[in-house]
C-alpha atoms as a PDB file:
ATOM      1  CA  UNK A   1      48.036 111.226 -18.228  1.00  0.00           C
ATOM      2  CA  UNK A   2      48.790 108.243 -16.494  1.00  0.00           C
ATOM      3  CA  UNK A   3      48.360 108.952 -12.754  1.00  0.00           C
ATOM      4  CA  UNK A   4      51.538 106.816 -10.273  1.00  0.00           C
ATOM      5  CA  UNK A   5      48.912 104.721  -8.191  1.00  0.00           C
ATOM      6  CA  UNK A   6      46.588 102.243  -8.054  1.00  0.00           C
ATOM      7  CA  UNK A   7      43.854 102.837  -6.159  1.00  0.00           C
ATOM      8  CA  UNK A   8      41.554 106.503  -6.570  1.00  0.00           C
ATOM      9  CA  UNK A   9      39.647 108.209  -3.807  1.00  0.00           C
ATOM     10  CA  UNK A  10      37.092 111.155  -4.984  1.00  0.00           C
ATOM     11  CA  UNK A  11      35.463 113.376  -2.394  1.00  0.00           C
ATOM     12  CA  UNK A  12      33.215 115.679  -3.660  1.00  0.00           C
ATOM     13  CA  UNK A  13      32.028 118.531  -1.468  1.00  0.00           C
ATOM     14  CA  UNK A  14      29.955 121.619  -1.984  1.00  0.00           C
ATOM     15  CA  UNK A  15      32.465 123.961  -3.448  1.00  0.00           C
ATOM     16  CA  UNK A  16      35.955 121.488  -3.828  1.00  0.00           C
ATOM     17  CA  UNK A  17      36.918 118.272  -4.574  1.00  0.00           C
ATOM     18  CA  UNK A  18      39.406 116.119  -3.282  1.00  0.00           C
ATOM     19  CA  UNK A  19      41.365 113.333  -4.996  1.00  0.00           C
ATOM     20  CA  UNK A  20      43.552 110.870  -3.111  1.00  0.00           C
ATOM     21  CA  UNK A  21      45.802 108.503  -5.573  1.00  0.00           C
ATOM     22  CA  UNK A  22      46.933 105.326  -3.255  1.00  0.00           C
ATOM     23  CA  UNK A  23      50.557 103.626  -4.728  1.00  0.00           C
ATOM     24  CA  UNK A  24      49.056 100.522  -3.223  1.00  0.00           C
ATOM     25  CA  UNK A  25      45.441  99.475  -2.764  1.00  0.00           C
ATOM     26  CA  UNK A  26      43.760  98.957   0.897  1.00  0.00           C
ATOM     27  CA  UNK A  27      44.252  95.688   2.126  1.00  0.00           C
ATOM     28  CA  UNK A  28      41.166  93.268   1.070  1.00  0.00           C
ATOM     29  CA  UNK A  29      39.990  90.109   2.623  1.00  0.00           C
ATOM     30  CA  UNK A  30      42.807  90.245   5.005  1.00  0.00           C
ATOM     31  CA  UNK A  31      43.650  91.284   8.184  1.00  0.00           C
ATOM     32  CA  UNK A  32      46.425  94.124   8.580  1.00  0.00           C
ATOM     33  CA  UNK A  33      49.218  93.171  10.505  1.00  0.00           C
ATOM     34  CA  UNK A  34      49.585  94.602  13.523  1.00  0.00           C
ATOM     35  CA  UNK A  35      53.596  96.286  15.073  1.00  0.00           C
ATOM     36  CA  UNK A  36      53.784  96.510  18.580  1.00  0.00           C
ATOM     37  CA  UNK A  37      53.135 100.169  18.663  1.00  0.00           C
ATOM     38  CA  UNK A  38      49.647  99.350  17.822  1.00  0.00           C
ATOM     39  CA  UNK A  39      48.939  97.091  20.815  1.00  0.00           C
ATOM     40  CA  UNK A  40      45.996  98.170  22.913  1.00  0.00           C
ATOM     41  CA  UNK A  41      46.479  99.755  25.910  1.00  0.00           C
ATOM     42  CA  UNK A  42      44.825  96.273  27.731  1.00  0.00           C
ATOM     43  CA  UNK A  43      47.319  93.933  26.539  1.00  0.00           C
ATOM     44  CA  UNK A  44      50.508  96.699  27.599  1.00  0.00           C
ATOM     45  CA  UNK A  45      48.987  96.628  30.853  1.00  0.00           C
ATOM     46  CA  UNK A  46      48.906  92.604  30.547  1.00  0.00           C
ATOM     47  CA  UNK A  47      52.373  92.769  29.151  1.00  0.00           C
ATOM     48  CA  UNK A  48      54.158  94.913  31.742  1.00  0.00           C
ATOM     49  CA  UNK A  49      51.875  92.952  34.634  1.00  0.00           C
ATOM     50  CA  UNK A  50      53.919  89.807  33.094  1.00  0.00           C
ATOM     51  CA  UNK A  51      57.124  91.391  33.550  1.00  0.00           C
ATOM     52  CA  UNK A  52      56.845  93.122  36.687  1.00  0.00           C
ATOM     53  CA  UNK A  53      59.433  91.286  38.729  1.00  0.00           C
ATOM     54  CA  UNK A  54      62.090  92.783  36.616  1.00  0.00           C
ATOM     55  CA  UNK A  55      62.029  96.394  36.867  1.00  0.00           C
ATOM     56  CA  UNK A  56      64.383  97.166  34.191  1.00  0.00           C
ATOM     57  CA  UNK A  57      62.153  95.439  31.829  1.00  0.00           C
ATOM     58  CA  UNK A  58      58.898  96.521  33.078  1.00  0.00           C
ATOM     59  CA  UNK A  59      60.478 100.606  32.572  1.00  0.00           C
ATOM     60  CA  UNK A  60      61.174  99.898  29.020  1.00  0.00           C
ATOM     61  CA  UNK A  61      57.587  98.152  28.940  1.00  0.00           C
ATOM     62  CA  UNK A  62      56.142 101.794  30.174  1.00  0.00           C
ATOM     63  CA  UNK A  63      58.147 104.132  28.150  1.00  0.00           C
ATOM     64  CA  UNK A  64      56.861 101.923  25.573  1.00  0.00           C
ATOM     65  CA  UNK A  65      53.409 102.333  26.600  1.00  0.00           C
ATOM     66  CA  UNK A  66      54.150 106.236  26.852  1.00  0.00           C
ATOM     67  CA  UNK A  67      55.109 106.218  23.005  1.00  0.00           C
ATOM     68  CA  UNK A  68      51.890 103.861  22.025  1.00  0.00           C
ATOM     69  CA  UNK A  69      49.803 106.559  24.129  1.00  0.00           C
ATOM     70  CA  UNK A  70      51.174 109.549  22.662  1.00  0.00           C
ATOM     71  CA  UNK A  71      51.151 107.755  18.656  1.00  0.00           C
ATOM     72  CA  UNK A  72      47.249 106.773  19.575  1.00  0.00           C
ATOM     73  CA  UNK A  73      46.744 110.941  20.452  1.00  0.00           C
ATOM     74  CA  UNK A  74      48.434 111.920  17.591  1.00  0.00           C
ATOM     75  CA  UNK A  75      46.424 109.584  15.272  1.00  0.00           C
ATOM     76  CA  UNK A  76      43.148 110.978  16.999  1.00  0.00           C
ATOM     77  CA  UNK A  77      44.169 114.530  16.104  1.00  0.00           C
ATOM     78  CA  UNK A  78      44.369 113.928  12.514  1.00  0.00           C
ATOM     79  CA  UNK A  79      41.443 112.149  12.558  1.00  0.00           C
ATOM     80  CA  UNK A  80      39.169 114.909  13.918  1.00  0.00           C
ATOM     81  CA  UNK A  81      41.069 117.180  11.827  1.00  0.00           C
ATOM     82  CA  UNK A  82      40.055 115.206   8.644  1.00  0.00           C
ATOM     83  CA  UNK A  83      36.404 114.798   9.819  1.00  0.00           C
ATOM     84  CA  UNK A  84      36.246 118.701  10.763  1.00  0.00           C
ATOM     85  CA  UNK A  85      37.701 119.656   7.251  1.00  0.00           C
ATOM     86  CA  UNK A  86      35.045 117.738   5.606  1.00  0.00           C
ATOM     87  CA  UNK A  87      31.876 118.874   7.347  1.00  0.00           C
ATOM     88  CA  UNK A  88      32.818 122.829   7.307  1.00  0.00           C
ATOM     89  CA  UNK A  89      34.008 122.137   3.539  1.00  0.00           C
ATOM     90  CA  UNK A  90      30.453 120.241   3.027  1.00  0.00           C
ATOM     91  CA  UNK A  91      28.086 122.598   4.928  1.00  0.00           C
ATOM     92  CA  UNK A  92      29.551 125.784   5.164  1.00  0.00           C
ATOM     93  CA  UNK A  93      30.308 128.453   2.278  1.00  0.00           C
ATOM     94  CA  UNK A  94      33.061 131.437   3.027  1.00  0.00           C
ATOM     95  CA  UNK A  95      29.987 134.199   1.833  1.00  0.00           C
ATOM     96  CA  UNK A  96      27.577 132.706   4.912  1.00  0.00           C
ATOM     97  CA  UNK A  97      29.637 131.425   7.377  1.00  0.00           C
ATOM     98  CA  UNK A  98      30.302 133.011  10.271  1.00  0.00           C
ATOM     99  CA  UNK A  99      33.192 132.078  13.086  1.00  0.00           C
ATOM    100  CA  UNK A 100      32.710 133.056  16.290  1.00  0.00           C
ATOM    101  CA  UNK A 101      34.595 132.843  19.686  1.00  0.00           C
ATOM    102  CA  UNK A 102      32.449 132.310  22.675  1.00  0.00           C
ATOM    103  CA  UNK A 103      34.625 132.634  26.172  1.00  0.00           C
ATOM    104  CA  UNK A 104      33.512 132.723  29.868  1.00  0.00           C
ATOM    105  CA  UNK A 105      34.247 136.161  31.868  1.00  0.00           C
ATOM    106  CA  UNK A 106      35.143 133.887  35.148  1.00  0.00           C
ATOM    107  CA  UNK A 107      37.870 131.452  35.652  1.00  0.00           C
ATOM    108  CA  UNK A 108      35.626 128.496  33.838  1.00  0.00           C
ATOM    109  CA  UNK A 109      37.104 125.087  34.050  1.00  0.00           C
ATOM    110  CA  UNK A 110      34.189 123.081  34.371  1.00  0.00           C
ATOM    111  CA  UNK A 111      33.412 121.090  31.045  1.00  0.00           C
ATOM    112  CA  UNK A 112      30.654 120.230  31.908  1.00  0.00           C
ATOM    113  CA  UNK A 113      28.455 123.992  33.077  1.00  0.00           C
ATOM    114  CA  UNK A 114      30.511 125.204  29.992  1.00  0.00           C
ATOM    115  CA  UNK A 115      28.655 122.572  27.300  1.00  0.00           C
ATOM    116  CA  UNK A 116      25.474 123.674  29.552  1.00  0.00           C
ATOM    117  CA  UNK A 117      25.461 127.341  28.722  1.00  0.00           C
ATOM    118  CA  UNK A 118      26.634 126.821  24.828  1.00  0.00           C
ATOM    119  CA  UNK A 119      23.325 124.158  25.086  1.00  0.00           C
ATOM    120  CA  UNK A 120      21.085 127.142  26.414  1.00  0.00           C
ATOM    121  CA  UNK A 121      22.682 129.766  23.888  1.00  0.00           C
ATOM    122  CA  UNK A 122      22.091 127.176  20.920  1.00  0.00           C
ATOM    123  CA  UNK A 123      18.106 126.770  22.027  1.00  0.00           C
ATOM    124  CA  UNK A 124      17.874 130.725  21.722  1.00  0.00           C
ATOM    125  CA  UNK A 125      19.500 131.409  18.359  1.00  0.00           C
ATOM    126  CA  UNK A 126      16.943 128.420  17.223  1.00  0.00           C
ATOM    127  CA  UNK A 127      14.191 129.513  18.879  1.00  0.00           C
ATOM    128  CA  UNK A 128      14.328 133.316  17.102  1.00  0.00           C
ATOM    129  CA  UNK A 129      16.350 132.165  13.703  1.00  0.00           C
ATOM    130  CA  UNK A 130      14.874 128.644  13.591  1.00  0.00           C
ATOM    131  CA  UNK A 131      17.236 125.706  12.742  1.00  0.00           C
ATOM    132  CA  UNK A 132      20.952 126.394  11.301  1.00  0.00           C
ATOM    133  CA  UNK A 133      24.260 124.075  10.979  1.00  0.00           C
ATOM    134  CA  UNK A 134      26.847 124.697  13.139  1.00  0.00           C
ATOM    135  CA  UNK A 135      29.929 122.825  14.490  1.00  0.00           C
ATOM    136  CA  UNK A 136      31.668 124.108  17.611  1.00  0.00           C
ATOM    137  CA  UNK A 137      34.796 123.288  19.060  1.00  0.00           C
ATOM    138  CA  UNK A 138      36.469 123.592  23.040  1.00  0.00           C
ATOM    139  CA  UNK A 139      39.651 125.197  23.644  1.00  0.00           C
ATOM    140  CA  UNK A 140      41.369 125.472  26.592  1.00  0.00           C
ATOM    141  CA  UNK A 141      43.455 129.081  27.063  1.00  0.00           C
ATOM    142  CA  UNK A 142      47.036 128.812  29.183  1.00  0.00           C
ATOM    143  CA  UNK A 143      45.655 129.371  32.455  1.00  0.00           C
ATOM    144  CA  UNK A 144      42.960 126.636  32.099  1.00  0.00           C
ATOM    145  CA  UNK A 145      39.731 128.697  31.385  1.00  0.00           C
ATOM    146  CA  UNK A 146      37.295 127.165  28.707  1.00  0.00           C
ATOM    147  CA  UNK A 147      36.031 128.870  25.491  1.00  0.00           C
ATOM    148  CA  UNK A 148      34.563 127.863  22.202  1.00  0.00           C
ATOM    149  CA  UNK A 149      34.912 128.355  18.455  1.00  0.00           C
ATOM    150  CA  UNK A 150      31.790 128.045  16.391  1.00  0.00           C
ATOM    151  CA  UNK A 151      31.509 127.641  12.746  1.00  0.00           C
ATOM    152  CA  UNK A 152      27.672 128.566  11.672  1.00  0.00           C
ATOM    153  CA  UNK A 153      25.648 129.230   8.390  1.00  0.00           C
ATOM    154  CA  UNK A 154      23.087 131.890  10.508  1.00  0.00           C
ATOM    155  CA  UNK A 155      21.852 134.876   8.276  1.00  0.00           C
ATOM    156  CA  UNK A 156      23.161 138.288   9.278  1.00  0.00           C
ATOM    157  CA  UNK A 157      22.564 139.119  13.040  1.00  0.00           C
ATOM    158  CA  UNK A 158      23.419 142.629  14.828  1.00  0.00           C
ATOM    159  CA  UNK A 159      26.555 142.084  17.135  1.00  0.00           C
ATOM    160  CA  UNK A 160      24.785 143.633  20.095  1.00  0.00           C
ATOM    161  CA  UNK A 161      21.617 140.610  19.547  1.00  0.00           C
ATOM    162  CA  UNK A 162      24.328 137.869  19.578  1.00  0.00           C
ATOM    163  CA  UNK A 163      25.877 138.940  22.839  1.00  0.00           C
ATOM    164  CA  UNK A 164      22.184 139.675  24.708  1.00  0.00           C
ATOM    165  CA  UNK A 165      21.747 135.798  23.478  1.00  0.00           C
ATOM    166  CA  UNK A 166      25.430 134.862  25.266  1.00  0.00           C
ATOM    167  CA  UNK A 167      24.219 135.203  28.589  1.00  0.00           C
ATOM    168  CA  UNK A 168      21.709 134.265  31.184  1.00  0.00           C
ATOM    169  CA  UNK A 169      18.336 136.116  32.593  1.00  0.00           C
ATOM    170  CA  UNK A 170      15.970 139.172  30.641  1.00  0.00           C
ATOM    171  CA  UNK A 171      16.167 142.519  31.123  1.00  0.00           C
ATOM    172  CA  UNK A 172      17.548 144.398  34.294  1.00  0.00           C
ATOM    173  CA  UNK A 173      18.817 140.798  35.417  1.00  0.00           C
ATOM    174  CA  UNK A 174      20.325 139.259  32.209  1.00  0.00           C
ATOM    175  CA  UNK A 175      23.818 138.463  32.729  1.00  0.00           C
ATOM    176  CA  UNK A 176      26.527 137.909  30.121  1.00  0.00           C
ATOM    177  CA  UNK A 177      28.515 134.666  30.175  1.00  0.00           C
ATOM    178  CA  UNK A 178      31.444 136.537  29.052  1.00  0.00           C
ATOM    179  CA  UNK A 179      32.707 137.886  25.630  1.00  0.00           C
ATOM    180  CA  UNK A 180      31.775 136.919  22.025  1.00  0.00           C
ATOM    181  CA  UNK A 181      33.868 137.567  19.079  1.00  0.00           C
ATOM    182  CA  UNK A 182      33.012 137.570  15.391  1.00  0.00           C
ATOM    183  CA  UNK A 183      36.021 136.805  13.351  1.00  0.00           C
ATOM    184  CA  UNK A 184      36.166 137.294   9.575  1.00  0.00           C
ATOM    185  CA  UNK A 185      36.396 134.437   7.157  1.00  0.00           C
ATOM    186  CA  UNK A 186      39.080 135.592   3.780  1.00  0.00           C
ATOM    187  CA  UNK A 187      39.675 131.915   2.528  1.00  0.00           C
ATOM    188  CA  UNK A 188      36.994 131.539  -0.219  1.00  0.00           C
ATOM    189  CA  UNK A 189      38.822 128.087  -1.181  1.00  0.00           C
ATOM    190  CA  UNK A 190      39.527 125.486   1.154  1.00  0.00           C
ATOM    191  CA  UNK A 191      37.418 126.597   4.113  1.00  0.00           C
ATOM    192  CA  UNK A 192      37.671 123.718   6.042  1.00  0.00           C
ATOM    193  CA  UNK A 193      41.274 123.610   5.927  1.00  0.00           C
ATOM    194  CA  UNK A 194      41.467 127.836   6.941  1.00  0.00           C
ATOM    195  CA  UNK A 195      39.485 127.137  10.127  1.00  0.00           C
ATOM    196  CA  UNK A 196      41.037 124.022  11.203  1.00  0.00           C
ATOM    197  CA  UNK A 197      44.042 125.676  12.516  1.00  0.00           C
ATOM    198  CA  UNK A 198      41.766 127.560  14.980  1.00  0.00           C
ATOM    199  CA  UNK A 199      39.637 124.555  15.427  1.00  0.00           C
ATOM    200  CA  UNK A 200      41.639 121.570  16.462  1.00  0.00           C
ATOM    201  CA  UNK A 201      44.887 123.089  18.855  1.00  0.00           C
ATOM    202  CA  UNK A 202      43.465 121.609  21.799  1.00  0.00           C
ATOM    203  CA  UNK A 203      40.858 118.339  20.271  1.00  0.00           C
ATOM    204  CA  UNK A 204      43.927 115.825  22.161  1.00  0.00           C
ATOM    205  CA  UNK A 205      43.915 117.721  25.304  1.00  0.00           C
ATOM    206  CA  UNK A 206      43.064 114.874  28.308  1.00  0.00           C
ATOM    207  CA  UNK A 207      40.250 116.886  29.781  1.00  0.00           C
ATOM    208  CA  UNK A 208      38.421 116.126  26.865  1.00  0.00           C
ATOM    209  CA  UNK A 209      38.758 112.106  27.650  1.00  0.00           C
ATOM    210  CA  UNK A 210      35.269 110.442  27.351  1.00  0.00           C
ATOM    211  CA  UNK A 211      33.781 114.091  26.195  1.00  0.00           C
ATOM    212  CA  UNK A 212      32.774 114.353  22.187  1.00  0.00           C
ATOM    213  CA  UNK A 213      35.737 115.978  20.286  1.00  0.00           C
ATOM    214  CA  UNK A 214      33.276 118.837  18.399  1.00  0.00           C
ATOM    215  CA  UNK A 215      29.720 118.923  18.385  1.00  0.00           C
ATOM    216  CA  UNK A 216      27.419 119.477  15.507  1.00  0.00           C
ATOM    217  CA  UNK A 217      24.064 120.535  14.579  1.00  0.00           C
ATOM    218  CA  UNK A 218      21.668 117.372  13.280  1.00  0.00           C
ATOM    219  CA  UNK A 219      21.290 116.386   9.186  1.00  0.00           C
ATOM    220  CA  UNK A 220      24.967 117.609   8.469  1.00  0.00           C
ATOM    221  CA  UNK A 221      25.847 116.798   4.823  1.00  0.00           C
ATOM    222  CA  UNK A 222      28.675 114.029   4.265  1.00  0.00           C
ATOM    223  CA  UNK A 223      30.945 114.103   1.198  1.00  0.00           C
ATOM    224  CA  UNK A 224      30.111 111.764  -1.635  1.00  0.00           C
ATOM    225  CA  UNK A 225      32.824 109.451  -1.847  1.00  0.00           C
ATOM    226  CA  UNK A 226      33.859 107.381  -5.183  1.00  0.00           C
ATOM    227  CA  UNK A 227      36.642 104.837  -5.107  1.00  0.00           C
ATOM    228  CA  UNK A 228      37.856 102.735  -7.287  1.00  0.00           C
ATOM    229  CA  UNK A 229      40.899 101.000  -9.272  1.00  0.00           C
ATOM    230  CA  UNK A 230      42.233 101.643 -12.424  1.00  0.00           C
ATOM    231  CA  UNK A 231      39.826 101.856 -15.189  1.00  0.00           C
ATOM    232  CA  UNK A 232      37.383 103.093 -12.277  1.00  0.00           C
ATOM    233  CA  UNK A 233      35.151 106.239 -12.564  1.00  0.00           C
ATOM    234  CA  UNK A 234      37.316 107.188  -9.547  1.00  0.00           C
ATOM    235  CA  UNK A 235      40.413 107.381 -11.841  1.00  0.00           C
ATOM    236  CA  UNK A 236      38.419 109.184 -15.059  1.00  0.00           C
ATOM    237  CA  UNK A 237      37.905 111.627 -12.523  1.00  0.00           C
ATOM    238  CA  UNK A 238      41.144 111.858 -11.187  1.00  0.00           C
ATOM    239  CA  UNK A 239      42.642 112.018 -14.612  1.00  0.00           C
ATOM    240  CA  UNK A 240      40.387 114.907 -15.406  1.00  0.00           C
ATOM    241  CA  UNK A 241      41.164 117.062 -12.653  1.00  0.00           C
ATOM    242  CA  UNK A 242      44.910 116.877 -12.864  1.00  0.00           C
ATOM    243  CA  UNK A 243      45.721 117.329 -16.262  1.00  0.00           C
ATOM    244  CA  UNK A 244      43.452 120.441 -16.741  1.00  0.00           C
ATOM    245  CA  UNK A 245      43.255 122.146 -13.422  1.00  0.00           C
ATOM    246  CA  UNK A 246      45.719 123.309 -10.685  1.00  0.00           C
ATOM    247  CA  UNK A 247      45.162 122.232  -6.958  1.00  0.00           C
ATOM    248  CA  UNK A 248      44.622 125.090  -4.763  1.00  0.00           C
ATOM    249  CA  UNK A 249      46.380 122.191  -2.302  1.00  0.00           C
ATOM    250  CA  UNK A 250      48.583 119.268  -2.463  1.00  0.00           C
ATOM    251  CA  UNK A 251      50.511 117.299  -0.301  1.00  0.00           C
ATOM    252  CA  UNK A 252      52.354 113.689  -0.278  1.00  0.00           C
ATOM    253  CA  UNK A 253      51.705 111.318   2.688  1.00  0.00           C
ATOM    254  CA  UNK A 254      54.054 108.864   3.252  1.00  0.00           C
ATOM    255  CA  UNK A 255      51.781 105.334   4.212  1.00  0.00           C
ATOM    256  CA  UNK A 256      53.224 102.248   5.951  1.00  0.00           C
ATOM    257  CA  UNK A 257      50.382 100.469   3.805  1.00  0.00           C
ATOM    258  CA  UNK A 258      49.859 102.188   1.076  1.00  0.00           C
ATOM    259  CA  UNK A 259      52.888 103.687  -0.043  1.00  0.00           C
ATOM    260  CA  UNK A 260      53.047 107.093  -0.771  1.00  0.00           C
ATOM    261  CA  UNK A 261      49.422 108.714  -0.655  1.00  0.00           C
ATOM    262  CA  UNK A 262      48.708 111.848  -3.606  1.00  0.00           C
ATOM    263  CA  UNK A 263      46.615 113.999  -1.803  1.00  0.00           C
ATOM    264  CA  UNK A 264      45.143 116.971  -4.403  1.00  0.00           C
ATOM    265  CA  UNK A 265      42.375 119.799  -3.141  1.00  0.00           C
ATOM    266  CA  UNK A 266      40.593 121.667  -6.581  1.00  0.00           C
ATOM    267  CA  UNK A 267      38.019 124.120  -7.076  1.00  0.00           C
ATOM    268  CA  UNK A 268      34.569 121.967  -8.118  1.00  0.00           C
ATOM    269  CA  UNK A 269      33.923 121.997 -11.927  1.00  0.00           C
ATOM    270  CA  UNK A 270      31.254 120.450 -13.727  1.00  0.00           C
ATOM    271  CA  UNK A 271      32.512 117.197 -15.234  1.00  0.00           C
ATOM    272  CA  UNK A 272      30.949 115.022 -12.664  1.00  0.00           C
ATOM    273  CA  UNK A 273      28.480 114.770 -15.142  1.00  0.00           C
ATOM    274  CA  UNK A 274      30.503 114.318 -17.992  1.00  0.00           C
ATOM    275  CA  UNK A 275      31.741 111.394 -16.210  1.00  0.00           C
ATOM    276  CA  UNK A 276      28.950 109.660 -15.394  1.00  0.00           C
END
């Protein structure tokens, strides 16, 4: 079957695969042109600096920047969402994982105490279990107290151990940080993709500026990536996987640069192989 693009992207990850068929091909040896939405925030400033004596001007110069701000947040979002998907899909499988909820029993708003205690509970799961992969995300609930979501691959650990480790002091003067939640995990397929809509609701929020979006544990696994253009292993593969296997996801992303964008998730078979 002769697949409507001409460029192939193959990600291969522990249990899926993911094939991305480009219309057009990435720009090459050139330099993308740029709209004005894409200006940096520097040269808006510059711009609407310029302008200031006119005010009607300079207010359509800051609504603008409002929009550019707002696109650049947006962009972000996906981003982290795409990099998220990939590491839990890589690292983590639905019979191991475990999600849990870590939140504060006070009013915690401080970022930075918050990252602290996670810090302190990560050094005591690794000093009894040894090292593990984990990635854990901040959310914010309404009235502004911090908690976490944590994706890890730890073996099987009594509820009542896991909150004694959630906490501060031994004994008679240990006290909890505040609740911690195990959540079942039903999507065998497509993990990455399950958990992301618990994971990223808040990964834009401002508070976060200058703070890292998730945090992982060291020596995560990336996805092996093979690209390519027609005739390309990248398009065997591609080939393969549509015409004798049904995506457990698909989607069509429009692309100012590359057209329309075939996005297809499947179940990992063995013709990698085959195919090399």
């Amino acid at each position: 079957m002769k697949l409507n693009g001409e460029y192939f992207i193959v990600k291969v990850f522990s249990n899926t695969i993911r094939i991305k068929v480009l219309e057009r091909g990435p720009f090459v040896g050139q330099k993308k042109p740029r709209s004005k939405l894409e200006l940096s925030t520097k040269e808006w400033w510059q711009d609407y600096n310029a302008r200031k004596p006119n005010d009607s001007i300079g207010a359509n110069v800051v609504e603008m920047y409002e929009r550019v701000k707002k696109e650049h947040r947006q962009k972000y979002k996906k981003r982290v969402k795409k990099d998220l998907i990939e590491l839990i899909n890589l690292n983590f499988y639905h019979k191991t994982a475990k999600h849990l909820t870590l939140t504060f029993k006070e009013n915690l708003t401080d970022i930075e105490e918050a990252y602290y205690r996670h810090t302190k509970f990560i050094s005591k799961l690794r000093y009894r279990y040894g090292n593990f992969k984990f990635v854990t995300v901040t959310e914010f609930q309404k009235r502004g107290a911090i908690h976490f979501h944590q994706i890890n691959n730890l073996p099987f650990i009594k509820k009542d151990i896991l909150d004694s480790l959630w906490g501060s002091g031994r004994g008679i003067r240990f006290e909890p940080y505040g609740l911690l939640f195990i959540s079942p995990i039903k999507n065998k397929y497509g993990l990455g993709r399950y958990l992301c809509k618990y994971l990223v609701k808040d990964i834009d929020d401002p508070r976060l500026r200058d703070k890292k979006a998730f945090s992982t544990s060291r020596k995560m696994k990336r996805p092996k990536i093979i690209k390519g253009y027609a005739g390309s292993l990248a398009e065997k593969i591609a080939i393969e996987y549509v015409d004798n296997y049904k995506p457990v996801y698909e989607i069509d992303i429009p692309s100012v640069w590359n057209g329309i964008i075939y996005l297809k998730d499947f179940i990992k078979r063995d013709i990698l192989a085959k195919q090399t």
